[in-house]
PDB file of N, CA and C in Angstrom:
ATOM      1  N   UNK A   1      -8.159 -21.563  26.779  1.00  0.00           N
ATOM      2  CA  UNK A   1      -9.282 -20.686  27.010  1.00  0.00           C
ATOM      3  C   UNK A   1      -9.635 -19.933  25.720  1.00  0.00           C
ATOM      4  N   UNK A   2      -8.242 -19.288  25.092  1.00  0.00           N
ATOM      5  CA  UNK A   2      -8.908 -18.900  23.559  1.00  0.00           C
ATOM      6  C   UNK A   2      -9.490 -19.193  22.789  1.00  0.00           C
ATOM      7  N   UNK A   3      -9.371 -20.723  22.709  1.00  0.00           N
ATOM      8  CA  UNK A   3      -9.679 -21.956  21.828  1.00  0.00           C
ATOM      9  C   UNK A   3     -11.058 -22.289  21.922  1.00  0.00           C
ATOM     10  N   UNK A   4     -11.356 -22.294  23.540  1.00  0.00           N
ATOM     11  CA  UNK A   4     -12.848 -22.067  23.601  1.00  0.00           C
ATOM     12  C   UNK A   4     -14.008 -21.284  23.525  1.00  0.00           C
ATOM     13  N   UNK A   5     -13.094 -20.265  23.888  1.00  0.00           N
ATOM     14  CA  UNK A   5     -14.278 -18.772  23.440  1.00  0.00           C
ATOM     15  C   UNK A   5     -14.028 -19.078  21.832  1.00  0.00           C
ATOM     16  N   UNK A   6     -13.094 -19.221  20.965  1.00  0.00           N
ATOM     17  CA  UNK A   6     -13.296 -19.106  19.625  1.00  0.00           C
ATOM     18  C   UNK A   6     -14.491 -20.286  19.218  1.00  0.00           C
ATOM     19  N   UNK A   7     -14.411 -21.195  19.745  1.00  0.00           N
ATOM     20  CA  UNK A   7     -15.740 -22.215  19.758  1.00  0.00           C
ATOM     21  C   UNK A   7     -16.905 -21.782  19.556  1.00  0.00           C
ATOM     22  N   UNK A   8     -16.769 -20.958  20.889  1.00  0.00           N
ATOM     23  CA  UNK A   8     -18.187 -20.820  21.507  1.00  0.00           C
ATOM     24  C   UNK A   8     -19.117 -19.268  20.799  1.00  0.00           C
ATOM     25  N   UNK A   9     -18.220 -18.088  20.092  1.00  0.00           N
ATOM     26  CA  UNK A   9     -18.707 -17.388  18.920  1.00  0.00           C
ATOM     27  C   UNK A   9     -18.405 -17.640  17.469  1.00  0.00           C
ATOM     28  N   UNK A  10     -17.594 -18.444  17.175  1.00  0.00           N
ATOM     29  CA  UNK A  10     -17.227 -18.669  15.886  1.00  0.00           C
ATOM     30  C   UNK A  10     -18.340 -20.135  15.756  1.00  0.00           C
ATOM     31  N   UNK A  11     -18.409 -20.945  16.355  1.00  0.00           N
ATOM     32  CA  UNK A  11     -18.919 -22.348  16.159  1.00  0.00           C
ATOM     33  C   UNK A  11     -18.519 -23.111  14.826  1.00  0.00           C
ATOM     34  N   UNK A  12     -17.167 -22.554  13.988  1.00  0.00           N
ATOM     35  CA  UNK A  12     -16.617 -23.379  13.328  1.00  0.00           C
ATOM     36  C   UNK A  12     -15.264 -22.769  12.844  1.00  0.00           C
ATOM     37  N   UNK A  13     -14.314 -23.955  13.188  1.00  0.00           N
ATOM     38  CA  UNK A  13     -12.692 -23.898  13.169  1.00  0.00           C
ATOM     39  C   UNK A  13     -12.480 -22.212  11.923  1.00  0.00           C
ATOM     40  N   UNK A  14     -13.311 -22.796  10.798  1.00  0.00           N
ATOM     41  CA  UNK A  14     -12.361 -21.723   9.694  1.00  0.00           C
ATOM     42  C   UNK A  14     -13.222 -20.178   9.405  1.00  0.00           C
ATOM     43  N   UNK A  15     -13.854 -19.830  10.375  1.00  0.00           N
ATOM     44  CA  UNK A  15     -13.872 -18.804  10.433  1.00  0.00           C
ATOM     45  C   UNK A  15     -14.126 -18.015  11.822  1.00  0.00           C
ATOM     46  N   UNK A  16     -12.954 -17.292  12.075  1.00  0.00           N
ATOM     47  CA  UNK A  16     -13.335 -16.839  13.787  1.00  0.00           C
ATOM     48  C   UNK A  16     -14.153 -15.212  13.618  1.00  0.00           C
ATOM     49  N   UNK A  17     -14.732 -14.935  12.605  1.00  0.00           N
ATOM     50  CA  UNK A  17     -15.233 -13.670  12.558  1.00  0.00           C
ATOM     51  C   UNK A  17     -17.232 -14.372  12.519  1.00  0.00           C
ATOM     52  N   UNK A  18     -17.519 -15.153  12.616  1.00  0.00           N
ATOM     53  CA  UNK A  18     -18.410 -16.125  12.228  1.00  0.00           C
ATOM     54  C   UNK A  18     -20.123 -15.612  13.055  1.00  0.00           C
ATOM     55  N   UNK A  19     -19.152 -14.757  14.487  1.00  0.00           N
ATOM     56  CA  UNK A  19     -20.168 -14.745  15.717  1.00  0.00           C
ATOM     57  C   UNK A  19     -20.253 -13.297  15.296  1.00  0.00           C
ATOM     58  N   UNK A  20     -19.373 -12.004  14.654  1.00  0.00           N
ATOM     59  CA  UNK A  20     -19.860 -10.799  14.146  1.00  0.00           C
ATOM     60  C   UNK A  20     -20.533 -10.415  13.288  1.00  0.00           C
ATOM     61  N   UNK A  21     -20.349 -12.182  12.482  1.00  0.00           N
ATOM     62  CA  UNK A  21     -21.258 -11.200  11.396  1.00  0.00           C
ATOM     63  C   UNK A  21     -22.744 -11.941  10.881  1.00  0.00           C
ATOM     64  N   UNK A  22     -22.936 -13.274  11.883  1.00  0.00           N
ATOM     65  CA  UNK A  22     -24.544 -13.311  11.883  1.00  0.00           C
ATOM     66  C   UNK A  22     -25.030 -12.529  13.429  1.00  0.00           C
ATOM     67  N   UNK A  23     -24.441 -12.199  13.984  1.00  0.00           N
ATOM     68  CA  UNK A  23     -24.889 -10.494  14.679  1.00  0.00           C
ATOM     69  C   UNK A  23     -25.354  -9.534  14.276  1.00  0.00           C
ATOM     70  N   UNK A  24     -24.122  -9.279  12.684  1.00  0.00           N
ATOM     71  CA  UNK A  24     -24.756  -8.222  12.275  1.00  0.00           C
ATOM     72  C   UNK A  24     -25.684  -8.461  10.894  1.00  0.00           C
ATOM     73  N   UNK A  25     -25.963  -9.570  10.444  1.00  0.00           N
ATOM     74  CA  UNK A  25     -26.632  -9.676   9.544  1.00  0.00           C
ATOM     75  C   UNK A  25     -28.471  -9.865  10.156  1.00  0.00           C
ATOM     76  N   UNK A  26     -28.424 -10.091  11.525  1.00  0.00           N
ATOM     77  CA  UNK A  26     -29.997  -9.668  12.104  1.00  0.00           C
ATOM     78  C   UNK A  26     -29.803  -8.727  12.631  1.00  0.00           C
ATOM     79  N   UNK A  27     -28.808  -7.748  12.859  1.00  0.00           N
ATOM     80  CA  UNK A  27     -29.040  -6.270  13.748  1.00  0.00           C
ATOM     81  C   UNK A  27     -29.458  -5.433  12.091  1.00  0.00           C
ATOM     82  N   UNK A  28     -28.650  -5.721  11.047  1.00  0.00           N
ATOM     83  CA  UNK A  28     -28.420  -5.326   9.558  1.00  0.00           C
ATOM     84  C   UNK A  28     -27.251  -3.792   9.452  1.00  0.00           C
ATOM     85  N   UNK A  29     -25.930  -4.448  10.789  1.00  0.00           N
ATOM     86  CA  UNK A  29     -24.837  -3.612  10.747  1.00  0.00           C
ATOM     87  C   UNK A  29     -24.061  -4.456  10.177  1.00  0.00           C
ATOM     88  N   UNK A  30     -22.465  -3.972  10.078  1.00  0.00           N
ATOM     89  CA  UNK A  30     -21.658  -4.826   9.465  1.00  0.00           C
ATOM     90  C   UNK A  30     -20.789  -5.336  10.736  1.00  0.00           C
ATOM     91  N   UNK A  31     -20.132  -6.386  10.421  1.00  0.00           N
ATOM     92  CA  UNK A  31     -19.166  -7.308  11.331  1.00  0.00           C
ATOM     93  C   UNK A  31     -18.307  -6.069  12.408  1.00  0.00           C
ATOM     94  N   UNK A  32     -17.515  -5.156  12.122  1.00  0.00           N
ATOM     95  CA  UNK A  32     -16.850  -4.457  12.326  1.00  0.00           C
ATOM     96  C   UNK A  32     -17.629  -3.647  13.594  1.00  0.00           C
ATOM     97  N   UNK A  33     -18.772  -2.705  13.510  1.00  0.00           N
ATOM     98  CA  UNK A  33     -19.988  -2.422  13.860  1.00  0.00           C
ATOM     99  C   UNK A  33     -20.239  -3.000  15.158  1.00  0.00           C
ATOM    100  N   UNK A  34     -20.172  -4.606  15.189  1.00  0.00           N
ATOM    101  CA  UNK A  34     -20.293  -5.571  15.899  1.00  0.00           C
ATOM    102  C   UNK A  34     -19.439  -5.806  17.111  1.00  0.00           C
ATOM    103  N   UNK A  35     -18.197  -5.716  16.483  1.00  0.00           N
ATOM    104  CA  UNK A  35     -17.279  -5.514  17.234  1.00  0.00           C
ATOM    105  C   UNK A  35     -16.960  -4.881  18.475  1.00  0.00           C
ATOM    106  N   UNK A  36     -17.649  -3.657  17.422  1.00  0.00           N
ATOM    107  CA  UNK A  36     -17.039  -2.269  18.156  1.00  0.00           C
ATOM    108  C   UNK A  36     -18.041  -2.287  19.347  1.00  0.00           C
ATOM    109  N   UNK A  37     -19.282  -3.069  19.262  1.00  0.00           N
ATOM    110  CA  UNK A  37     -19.672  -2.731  20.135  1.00  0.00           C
ATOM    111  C   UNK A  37     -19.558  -4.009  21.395  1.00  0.00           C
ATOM    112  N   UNK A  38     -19.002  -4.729  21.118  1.00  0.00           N
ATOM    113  CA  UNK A  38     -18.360  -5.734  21.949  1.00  0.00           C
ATOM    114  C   UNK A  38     -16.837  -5.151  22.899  1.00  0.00           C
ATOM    115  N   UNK A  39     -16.495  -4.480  21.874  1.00  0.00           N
ATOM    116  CA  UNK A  39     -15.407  -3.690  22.326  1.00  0.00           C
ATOM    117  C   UNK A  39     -15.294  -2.963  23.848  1.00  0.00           C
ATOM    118  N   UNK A  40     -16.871  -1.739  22.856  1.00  0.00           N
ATOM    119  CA  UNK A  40     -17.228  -0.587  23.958  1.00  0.00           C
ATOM    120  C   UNK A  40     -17.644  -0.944  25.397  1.00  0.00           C
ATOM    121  N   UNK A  41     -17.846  -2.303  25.626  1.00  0.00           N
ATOM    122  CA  UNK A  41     -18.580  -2.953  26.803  1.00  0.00           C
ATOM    123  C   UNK A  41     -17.381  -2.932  27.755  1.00  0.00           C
ATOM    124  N   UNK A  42     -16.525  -3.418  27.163  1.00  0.00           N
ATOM    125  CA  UNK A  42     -15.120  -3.037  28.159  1.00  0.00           C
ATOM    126  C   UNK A  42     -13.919  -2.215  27.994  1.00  0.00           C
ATOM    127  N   UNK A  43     -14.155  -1.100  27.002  1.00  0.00           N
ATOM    128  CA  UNK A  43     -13.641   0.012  27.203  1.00  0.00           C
ATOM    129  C   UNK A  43     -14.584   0.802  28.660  1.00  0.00           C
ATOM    130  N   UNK A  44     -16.054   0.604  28.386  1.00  0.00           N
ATOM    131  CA  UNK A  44     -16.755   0.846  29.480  1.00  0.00           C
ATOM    132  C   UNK A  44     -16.514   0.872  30.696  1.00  0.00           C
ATOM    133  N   UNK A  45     -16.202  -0.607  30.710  1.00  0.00           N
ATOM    134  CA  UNK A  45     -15.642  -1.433  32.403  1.00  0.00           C
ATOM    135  C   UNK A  45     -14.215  -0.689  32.827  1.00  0.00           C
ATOM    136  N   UNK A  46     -13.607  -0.355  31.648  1.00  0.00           N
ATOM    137  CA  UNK A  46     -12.135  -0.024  31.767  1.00  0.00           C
ATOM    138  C   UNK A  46     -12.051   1.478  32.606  1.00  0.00           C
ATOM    139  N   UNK A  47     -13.103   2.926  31.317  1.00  0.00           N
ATOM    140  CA  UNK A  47     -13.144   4.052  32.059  1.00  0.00           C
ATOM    141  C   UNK A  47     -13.752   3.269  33.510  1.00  0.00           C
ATOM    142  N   UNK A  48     -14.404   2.821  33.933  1.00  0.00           N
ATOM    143  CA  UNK A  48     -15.100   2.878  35.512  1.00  0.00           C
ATOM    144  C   UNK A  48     -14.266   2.862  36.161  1.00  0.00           C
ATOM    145  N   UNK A  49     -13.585   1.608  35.942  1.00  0.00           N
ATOM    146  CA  UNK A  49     -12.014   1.221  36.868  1.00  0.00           C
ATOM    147  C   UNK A  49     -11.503   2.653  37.012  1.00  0.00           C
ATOM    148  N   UNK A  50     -10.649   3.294  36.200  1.00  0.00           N
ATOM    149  CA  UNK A  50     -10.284   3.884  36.270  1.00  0.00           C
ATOM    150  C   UNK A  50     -10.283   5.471  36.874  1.00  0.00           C
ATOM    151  N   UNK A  51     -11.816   5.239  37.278  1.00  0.00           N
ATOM    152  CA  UNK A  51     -12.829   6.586  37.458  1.00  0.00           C
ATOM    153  C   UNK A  51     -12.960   6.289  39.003  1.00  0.00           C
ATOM    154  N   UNK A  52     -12.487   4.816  39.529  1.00  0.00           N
ATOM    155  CA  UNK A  52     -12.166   4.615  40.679  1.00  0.00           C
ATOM    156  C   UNK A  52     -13.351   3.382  40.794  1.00  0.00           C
ATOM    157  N   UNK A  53     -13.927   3.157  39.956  1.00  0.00           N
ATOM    158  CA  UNK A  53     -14.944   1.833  40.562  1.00  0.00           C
ATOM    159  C   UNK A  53     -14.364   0.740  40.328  1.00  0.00           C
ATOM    160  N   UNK A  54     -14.104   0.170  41.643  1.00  0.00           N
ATOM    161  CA  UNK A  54     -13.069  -0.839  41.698  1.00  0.00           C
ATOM    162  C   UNK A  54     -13.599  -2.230  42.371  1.00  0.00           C
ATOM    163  N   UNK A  55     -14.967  -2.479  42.638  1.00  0.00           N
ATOM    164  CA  UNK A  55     -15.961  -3.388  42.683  1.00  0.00           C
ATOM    165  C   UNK A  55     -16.703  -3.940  41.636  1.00  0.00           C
ATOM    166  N   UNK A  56     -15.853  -4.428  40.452  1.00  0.00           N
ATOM    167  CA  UNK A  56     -16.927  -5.034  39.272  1.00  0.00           C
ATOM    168  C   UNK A  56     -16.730  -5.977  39.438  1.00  0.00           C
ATOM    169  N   UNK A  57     -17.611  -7.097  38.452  1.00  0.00           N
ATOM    170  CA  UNK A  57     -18.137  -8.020  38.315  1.00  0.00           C
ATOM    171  C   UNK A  57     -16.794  -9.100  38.064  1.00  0.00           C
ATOM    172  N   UNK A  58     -16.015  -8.256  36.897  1.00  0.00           N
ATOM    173  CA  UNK A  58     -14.918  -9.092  36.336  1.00  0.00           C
ATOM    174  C   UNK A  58     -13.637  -8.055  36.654  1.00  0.00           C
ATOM    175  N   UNK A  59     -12.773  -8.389  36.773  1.00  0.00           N
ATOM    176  CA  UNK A  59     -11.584  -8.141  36.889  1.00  0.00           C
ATOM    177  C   UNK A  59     -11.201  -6.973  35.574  1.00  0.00           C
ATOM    178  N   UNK A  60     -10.293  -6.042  36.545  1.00  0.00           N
ATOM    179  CA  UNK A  60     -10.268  -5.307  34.983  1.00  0.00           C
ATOM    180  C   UNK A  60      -8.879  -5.487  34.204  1.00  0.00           C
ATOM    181  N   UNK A  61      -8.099  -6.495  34.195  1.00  0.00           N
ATOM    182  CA  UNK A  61      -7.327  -7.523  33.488  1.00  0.00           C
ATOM    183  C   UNK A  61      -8.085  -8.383  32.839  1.00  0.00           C
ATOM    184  N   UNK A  62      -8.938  -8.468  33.169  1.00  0.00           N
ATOM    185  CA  UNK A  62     -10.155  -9.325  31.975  1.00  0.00           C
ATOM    186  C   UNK A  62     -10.412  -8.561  30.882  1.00  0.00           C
ATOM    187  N   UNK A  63     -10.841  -7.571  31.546  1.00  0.00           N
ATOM    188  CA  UNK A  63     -11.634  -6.069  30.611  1.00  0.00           C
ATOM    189  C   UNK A  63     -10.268  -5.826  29.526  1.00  0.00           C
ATOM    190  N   UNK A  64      -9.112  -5.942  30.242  1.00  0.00           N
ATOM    191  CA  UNK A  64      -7.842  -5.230  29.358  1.00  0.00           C
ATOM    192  C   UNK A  64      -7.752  -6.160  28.204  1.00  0.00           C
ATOM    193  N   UNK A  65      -7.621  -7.675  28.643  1.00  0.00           N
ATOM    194  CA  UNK A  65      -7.503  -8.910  27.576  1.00  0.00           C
ATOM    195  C   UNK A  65      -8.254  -9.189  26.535  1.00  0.00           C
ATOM    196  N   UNK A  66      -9.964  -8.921  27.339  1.00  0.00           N
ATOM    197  CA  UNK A  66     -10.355  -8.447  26.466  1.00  0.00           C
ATOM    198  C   UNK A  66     -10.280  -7.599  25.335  1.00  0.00           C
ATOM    199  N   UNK A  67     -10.435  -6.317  25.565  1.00  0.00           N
ATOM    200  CA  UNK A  67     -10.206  -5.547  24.323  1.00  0.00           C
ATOM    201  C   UNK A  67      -9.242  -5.519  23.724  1.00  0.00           C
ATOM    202  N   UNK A  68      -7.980  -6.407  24.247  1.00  0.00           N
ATOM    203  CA  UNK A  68      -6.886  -6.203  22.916  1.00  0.00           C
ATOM    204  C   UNK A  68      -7.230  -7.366  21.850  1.00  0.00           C
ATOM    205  N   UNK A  69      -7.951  -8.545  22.472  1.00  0.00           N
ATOM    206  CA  UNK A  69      -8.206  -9.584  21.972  1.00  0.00           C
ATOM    207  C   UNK A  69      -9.217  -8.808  20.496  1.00  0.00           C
ATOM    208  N   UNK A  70     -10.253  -8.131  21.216  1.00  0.00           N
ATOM    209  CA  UNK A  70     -11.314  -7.801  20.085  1.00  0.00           C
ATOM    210  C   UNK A  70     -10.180  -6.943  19.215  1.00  0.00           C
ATOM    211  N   UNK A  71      -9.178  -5.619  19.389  1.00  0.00           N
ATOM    212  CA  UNK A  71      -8.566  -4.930  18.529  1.00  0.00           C
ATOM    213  C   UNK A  71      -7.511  -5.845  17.715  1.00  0.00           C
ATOM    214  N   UNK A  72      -7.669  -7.107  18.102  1.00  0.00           N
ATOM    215  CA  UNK A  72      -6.744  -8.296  17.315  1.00  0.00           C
ATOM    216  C   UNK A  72      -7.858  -8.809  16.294  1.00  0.00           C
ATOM    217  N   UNK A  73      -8.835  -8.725  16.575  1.00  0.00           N
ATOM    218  CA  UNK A  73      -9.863  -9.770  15.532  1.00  0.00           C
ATOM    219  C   UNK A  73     -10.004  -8.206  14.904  1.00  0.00           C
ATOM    220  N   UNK A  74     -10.185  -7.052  15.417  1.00  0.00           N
ATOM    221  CA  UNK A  74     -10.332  -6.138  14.060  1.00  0.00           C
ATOM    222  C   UNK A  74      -8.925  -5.863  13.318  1.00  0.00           C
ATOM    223  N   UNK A  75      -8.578  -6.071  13.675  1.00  0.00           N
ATOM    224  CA  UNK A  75      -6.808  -6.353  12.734  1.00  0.00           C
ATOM    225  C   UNK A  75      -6.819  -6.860  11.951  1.00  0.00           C
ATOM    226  N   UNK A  76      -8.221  -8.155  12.170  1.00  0.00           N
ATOM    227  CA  UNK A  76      -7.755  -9.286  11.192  1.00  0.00           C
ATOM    228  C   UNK A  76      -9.177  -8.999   9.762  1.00  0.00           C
ATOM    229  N   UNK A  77      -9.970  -8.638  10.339  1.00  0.00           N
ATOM    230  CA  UNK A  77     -10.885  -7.888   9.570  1.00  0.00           C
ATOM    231  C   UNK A  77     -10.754  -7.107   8.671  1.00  0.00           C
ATOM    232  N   UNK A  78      -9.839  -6.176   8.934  1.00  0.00           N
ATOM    233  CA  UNK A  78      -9.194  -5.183   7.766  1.00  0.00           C
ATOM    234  C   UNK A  78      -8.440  -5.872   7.304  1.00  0.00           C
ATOM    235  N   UNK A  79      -7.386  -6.783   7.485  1.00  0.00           N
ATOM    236  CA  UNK A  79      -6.740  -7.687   6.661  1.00  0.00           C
ATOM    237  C   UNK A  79      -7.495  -7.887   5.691  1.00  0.00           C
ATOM    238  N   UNK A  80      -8.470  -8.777   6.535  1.00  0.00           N
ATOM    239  CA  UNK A  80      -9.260  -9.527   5.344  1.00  0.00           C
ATOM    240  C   UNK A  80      -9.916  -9.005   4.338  1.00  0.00           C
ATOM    241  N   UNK A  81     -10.691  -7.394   4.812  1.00  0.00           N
ATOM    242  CA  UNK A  81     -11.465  -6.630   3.633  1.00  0.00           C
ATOM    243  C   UNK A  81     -10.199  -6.256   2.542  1.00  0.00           C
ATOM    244  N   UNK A  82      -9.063  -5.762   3.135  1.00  0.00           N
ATOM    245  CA  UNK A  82      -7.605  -5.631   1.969  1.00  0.00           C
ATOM    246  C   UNK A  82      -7.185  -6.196   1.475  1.00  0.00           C
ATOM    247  N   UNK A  83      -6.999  -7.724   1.862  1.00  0.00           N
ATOM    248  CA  UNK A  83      -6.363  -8.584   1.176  1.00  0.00           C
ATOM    249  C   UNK A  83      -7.012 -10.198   1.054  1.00  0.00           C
ATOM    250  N   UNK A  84      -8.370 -10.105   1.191  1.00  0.00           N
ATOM    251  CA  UNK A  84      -8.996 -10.806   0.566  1.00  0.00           C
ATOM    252  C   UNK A  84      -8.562 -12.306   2.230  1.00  0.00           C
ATOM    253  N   UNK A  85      -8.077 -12.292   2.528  1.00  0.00           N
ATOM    254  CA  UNK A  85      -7.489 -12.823   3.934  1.00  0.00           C
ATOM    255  C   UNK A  85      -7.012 -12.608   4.773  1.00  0.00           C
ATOM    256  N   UNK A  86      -6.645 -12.999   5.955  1.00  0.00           N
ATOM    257  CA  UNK A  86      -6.074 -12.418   7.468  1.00  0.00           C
ATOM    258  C   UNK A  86      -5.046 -13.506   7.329  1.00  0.00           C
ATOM    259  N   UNK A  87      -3.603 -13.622   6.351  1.00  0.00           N
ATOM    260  CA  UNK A  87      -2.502 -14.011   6.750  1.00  0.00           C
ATOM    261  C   UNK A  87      -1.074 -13.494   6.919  1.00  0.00           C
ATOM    262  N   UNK A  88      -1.748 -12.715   7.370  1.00  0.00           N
ATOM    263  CA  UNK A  88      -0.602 -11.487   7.582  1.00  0.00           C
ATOM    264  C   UNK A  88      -0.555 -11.252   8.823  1.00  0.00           C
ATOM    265  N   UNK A  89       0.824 -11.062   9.636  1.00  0.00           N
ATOM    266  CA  UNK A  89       1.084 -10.626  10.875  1.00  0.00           C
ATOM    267  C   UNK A  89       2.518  -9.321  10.501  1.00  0.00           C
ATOM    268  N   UNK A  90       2.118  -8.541  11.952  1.00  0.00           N
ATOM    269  CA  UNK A  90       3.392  -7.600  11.909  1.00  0.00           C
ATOM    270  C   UNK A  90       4.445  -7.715  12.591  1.00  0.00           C
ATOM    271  N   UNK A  91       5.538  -7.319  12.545  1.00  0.00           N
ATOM    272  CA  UNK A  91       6.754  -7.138  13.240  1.00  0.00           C
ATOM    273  C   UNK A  91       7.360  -5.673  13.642  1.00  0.00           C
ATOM    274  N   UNK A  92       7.349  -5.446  14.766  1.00  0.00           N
ATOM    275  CA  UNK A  92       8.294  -4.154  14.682  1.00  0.00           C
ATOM    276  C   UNK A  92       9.389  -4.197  14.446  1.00  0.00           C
ATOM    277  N   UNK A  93       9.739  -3.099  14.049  1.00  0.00           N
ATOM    278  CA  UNK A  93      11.239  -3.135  13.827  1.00  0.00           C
ATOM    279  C   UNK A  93      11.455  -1.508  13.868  1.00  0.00           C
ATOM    280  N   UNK A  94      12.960  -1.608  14.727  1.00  0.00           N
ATOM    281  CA  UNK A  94      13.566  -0.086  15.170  1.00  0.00           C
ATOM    282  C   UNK A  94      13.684   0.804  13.969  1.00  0.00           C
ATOM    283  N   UNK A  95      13.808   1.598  13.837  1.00  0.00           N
ATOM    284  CA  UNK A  95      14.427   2.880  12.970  1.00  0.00           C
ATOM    285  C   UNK A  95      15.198   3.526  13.387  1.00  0.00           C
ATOM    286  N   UNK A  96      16.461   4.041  12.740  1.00  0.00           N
ATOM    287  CA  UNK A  96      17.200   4.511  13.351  1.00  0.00           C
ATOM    288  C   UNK A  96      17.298   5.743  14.143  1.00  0.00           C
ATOM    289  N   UNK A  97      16.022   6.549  14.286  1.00  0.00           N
ATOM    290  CA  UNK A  97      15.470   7.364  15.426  1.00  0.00           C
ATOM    291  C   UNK A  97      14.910   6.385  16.845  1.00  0.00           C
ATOM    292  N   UNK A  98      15.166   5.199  17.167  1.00  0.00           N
ATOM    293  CA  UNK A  98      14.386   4.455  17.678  1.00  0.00           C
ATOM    294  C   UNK A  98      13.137   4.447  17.760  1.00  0.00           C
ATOM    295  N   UNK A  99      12.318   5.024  16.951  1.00  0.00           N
ATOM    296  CA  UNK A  99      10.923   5.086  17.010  1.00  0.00           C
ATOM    297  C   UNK A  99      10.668   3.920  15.994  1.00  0.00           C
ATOM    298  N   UNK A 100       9.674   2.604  16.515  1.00  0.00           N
ATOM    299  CA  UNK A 100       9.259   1.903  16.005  1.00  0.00           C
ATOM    300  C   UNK A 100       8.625   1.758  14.843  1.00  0.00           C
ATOM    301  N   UNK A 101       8.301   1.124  13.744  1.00  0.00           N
ATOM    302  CA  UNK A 101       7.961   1.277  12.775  1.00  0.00           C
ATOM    303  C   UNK A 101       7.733   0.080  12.460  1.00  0.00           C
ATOM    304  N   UNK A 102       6.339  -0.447  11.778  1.00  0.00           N
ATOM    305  CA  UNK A 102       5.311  -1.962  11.069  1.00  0.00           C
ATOM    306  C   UNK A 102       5.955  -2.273   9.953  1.00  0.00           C
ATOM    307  N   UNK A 103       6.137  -3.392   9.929  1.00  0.00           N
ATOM    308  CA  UNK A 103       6.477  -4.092   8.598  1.00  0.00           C
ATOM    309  C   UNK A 103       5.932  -5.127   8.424  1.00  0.00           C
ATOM    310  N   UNK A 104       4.977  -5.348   6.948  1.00  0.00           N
ATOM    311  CA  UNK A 104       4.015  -6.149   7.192  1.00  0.00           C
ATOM    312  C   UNK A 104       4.942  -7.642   6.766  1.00  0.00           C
ATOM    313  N   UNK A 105       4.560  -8.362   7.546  1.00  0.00           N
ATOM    314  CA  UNK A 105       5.553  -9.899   6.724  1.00  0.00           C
ATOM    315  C   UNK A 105       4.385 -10.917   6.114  1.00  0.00           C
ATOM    316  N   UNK A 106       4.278 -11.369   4.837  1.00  0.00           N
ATOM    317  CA  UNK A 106       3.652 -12.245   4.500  1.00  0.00           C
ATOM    318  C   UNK A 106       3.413 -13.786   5.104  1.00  0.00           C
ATOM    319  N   UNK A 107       2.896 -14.528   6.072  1.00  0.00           N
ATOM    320  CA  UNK A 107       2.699 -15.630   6.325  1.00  0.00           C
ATOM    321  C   UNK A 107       2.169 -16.742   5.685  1.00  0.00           C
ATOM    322  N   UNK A 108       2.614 -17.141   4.596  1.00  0.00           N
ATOM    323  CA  UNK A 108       2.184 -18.353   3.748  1.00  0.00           C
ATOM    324  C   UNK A 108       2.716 -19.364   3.783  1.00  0.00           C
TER     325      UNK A 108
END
């Protein structure tokens, strides 16, 4: 299913940011911009749920998958404006307060 939504806004394998940013190159916002407002559509759905409207359209496990999915493609966005690419993933790892802490690992 990922594979196909990445299809179906990216419309080509090597770039999955592809559908934000001829969005935003006729709105004349930036990719990010784009996002966010793809985002807000089901942060939207999310407050309702939560506000007790519990008759929507889509499931609000959709709404949730959603937006972590979009806060994953802006992950990869700032990657990319920092480091020129998105091949980088994180790992947590404990501290000895057990409070978690990012460590970025290089993927090459």
């Amino acid at each position: 299913m990922r594979e196909a939504g990445q299809k179906e806004y990216a419309r080509k394998n090597d770039n999955a940011f592809a559908n934000f940013e001829r969005v935003g190159n006729n709105l004349g916002i930036s990719k990010e911009k784009v996002l966010l407002v793809y985002l807000l559509k089901h942060i939207d759905g999310i407050c309702s749920f939560v506000e007790g409207h519990k008759s929507q359209r889509e499931d609000v496990r959709g709404r949730l998958t959603d937006a972590i999915v979009y806060l994953c493609l802006l992950w990869g966005m700032v990657d990319e404006d920092n480091y020129g690419h998105s091949k980088h993933y994180y790992n947590r790892q404990e501290k000895n307060d057990n409070m978690p802490s990012m460590q970025r690992v290089n993927h090459t």
